[in-house]
Protein backbone atom coordinates (compact mmCIF):
# COMPACT_ATOMS: atom_id res chain seq x y z
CA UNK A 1 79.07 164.14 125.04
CA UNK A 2 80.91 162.93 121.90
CA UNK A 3 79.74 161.34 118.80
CA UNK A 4 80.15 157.83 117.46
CA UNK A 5 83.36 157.07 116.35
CA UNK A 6 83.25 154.82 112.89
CA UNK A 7 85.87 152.85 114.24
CA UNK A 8 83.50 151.45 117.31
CA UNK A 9 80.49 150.56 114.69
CA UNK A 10 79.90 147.02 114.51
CA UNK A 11 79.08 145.84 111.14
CA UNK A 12 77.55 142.54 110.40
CA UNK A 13 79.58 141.17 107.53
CA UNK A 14 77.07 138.80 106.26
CA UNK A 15 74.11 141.12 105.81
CA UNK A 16 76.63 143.44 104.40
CA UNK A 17 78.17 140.82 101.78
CA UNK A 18 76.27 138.38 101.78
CA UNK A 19 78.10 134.48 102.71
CA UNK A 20 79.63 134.11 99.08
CA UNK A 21 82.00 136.71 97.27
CA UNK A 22 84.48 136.23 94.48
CA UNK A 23 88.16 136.51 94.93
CA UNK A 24 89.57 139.24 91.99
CA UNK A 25 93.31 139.11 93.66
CA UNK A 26 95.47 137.90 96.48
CA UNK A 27 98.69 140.05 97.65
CA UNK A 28 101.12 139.14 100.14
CA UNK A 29 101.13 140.84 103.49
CA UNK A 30 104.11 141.72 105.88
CA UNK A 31 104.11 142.39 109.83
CA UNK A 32 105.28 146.07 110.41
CA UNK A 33 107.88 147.23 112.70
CA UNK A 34 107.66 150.91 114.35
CA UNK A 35 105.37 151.36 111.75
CA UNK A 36 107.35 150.34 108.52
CA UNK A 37 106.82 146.65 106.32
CA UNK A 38 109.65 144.09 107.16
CA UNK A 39 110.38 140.74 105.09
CA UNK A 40 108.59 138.40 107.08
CA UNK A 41 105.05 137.57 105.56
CA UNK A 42 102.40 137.67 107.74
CA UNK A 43 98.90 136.44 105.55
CA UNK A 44 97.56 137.56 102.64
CA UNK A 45 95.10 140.46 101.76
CA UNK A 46 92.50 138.67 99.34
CA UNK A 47 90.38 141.46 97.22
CA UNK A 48 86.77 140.41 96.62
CA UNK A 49 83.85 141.45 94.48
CA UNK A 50 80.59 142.02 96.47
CA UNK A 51 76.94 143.00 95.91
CA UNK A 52 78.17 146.16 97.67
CA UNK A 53 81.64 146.56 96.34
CA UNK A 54 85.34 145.93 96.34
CA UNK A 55 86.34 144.91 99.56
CA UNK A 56 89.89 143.35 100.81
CA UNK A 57 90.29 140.95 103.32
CA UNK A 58 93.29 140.04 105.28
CA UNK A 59 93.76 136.35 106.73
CA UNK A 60 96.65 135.86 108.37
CA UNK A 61 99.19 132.71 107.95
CA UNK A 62 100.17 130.96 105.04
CA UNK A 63 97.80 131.64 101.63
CA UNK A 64 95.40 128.78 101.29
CA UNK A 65 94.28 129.43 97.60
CA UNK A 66 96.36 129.69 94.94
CA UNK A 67 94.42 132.51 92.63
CA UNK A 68 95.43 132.99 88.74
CA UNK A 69 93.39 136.29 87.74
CA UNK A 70 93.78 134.59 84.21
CA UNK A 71 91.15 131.99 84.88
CA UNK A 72 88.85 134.83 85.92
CA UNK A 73 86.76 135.68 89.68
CA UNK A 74 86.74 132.47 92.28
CA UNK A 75 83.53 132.20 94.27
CA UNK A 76 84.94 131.83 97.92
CA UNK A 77 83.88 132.19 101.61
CA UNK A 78 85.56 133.88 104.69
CA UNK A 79 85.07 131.93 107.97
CA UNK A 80 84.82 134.91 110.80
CA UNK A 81 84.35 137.60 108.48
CA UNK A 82 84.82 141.02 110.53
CA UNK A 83 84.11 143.97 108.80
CA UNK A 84 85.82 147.38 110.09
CA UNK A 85 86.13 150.95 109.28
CA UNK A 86 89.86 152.74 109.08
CA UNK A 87 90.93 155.88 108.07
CA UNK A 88 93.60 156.79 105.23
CA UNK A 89 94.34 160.19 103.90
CA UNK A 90 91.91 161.34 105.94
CA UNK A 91 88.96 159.45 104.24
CA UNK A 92 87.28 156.59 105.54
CA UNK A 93 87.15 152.97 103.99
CA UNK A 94 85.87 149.34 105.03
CA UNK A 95 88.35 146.60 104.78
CA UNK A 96 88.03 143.23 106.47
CA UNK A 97 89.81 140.39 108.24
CA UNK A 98 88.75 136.89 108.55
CA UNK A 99 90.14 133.29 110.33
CA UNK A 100 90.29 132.07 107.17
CA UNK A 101 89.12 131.47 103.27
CA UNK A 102 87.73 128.42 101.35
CA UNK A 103 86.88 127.94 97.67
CA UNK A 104 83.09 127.71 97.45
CA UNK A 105 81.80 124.97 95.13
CA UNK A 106 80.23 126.67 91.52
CA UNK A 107 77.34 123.79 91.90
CA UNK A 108 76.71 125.77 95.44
């Protein structure tokens, strides 16, 4: 019998992240063909700050907040967050994609 494979863990985003995380960077993302970027943009890849960490997110279709890292972190929310492990290099690292994003009110 094999082991667990980190990529079939199921990670519950919220107890993980907690509901509210703040947006450091958004970057363009691009749909791959036989493995290498084309020009088409396919979402964006939004890098957050939270209680655990740096984490990026990808949401795909058109970016729905327009971030300027000179007015400092934006406290935001991911609707569907899913949490998953990958490997690169031969480490493992937690990334996540999500339905979509939404600028949470500061009064919140």
């Amino acid at each position: 019998m094999n082991g667990i494979d980190l990529t079939d863990l199921v990670i519950d985003a919220e107890k993980t992240v907690g509901k509210v995380v703040l947006l450091k960077a958004a970057y363009a993302t691009f749909e791959y063909q036989d493995g290498i970027p084309t020009a088409k943009r396919d979402g964006t890849r939004y890098r957050v700050a939270t209680p655990v960490g740096t984490l990026n997110v990808k949401v795909k279709g058109e970016q729905t907040i327009d971030f300027d890292p000179d007015n400092g972190p934006v406290p935001v929310s991911f609707e569907a967050l899913n949490l998953y492990v990958y490997y690169k290099n031969g480490k493992a690292g937690v990334a996540g994609r999500a339905k979509a994003i939404e600028v949470v009110d500061k009064g919140s």
